[in-house]
N, C-alpha and C. Protein backbone atom coordinates (compact mmCIF):
# COMPACT_ATOMS: atom_id res chain seq x y z
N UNK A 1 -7.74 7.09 -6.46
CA UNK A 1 -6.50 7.17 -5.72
C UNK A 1 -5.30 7.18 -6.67
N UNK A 2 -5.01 6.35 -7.64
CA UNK A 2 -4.05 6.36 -8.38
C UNK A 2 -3.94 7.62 -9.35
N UNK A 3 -5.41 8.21 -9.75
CA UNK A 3 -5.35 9.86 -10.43
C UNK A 3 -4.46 10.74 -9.44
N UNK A 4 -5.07 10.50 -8.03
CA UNK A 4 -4.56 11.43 -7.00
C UNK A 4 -2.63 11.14 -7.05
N UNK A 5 -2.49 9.99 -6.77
CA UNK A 5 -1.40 9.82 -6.53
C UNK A 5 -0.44 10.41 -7.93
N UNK A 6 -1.07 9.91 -9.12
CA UNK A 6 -0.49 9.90 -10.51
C UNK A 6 -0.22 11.75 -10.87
N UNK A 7 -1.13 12.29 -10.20
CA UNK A 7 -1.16 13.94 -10.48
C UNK A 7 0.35 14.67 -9.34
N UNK A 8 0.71 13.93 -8.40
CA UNK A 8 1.37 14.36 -7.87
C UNK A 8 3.24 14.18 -7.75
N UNK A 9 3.97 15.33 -7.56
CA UNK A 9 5.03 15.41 -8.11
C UNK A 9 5.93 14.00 -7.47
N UNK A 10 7.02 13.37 -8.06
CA UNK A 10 7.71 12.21 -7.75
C UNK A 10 7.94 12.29 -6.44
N UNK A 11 8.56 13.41 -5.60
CA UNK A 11 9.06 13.01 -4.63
C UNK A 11 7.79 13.19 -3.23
N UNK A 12 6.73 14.25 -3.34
CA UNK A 12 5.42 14.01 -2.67
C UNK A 12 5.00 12.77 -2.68
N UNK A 13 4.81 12.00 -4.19
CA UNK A 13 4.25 10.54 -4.03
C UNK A 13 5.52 9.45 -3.48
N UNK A 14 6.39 9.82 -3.18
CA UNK A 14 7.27 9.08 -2.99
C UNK A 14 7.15 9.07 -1.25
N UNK A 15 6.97 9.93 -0.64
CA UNK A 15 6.54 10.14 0.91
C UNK A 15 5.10 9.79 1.06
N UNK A 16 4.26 9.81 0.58
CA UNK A 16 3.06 9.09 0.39
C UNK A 16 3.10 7.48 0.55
N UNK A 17 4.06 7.17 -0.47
CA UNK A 17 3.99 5.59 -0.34
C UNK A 17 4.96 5.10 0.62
N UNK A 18 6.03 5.67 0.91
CA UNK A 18 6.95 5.70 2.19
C UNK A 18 6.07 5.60 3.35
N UNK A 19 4.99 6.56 3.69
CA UNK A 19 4.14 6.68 5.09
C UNK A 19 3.17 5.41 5.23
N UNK A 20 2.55 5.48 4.20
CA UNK A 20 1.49 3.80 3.78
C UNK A 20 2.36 2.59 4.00
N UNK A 21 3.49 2.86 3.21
CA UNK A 21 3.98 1.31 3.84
C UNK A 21 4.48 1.03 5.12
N UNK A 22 5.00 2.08 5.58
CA UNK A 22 5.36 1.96 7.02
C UNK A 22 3.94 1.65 8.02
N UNK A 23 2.99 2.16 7.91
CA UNK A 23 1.79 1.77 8.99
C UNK A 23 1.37 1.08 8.28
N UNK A 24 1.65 -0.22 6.97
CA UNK A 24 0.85 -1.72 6.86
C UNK A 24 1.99 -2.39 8.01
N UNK A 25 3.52 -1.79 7.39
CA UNK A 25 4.18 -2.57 8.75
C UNK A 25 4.03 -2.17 10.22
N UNK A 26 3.77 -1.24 10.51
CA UNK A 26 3.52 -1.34 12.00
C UNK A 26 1.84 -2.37 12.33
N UNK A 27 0.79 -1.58 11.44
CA UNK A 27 0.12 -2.81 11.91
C UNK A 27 -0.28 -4.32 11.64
N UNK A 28 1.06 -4.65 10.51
CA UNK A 28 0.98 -5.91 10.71
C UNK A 28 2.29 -6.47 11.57
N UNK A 29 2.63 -6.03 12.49
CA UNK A 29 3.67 -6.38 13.48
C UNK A 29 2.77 -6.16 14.72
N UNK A 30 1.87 -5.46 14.81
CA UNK A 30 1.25 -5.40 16.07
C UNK A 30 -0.20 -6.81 15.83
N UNK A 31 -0.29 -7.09 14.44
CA UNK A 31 -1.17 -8.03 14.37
C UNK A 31 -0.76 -9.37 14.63
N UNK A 32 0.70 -9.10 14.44
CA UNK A 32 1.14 -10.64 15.00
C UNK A 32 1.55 -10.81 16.05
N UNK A 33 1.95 -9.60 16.61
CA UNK A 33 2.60 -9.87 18.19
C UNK A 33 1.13 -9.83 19.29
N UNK A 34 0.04 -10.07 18.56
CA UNK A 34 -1.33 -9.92 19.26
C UNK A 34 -1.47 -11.55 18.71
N UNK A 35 -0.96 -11.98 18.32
CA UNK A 35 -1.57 -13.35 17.40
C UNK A 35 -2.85 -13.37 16.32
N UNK A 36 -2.91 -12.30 16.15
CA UNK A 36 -4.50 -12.51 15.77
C UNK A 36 -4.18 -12.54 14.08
N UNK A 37 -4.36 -13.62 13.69
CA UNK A 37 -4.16 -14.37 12.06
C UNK A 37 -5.40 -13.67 11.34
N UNK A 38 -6.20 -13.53 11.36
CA UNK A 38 -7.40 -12.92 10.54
C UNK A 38 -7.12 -11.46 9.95
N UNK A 39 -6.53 -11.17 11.65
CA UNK A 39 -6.53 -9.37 11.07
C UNK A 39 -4.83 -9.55 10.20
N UNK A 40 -3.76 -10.37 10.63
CA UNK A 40 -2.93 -10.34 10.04
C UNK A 40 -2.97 -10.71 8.18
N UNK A 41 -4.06 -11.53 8.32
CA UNK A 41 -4.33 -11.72 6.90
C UNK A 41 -4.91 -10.78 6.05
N UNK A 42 -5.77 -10.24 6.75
CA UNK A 42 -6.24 -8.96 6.00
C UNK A 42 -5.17 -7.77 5.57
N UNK A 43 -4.36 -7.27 6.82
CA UNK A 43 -3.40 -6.45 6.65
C UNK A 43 -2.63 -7.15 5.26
N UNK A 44 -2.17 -8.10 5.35
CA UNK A 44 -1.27 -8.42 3.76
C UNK A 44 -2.52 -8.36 2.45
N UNK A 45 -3.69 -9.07 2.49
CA UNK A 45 -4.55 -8.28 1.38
C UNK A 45 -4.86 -7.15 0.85
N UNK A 46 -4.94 -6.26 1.97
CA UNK A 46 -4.78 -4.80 1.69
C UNK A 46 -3.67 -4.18 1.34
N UNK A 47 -2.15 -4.54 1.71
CA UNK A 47 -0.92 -4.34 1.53
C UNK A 47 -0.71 -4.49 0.16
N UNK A 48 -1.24 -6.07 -0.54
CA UNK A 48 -1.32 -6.28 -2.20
C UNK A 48 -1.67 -5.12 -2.49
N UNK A 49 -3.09 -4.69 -2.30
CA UNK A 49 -3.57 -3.88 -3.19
C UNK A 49 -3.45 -2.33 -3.20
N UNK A 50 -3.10 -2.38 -2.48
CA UNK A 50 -2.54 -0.86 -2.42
C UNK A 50 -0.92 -0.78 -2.96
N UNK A 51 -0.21 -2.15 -2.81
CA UNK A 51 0.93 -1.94 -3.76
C UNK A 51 1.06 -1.62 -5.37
N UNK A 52 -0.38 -2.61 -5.34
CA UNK A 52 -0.61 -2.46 -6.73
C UNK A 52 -1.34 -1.30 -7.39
N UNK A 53 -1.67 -0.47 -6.41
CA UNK A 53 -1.95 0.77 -6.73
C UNK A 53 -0.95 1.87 -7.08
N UNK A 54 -0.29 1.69 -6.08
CA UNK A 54 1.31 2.74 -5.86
C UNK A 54 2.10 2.37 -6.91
N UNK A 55 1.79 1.09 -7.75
CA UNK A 55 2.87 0.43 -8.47
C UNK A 55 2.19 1.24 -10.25
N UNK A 56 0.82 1.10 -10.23
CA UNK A 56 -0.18 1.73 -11.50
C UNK A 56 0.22 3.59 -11.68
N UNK A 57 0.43 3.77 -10.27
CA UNK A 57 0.11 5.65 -10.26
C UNK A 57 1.50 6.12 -10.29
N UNK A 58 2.62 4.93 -10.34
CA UNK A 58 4.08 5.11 -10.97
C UNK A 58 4.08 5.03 -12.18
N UNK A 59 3.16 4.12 -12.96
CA UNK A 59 3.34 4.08 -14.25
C UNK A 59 3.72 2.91 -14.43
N UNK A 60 3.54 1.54 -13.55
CA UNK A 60 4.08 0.47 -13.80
C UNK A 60 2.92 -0.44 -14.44
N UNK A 61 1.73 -1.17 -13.81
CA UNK A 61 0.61 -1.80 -14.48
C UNK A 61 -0.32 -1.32 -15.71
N UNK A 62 -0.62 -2.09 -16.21
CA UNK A 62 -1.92 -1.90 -16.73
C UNK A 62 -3.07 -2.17 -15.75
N UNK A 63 -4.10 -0.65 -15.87
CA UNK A 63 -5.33 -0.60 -14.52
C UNK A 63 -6.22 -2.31 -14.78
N UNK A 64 -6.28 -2.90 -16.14
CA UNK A 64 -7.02 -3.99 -16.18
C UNK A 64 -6.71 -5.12 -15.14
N UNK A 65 -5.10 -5.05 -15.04
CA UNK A 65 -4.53 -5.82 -13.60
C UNK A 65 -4.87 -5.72 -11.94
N UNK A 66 -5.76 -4.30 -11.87
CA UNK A 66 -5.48 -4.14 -10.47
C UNK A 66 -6.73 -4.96 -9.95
């Protein structure tokens, strides 16, 4: 994912990570207005790591971090 993302021009990956973050927030707003803590917890685990993906295929981490 981060090759994919890393191969593609700034402002494509820039709507890429714009669209991803918007549906962790929609479904972690629908995970809480459901109450349900499990799936809300998961949604922010997955949210980490895919930040920290988007954050590597910018050119920010070292991959040994992710």
């Amino acid at each position: 994912m981060t090759t994919l993302l890393g191969n593609l021009d700034p402002a494509a990956r820039a709507r890429i990570i714009t669209m991803v973050d918007e549906a962790h927030e929609i479904a972690y707003a629908q995970a809480v207005s459901r109450q349900d803590k499990t799936l809300s917890a998961v949604i922010n685990g997955a949210d980490e790591v895919v930040q920290r993906i988007f954050n590597y295929a910018q050119g920010g981490m070292n991959p040994d971090h992710l």
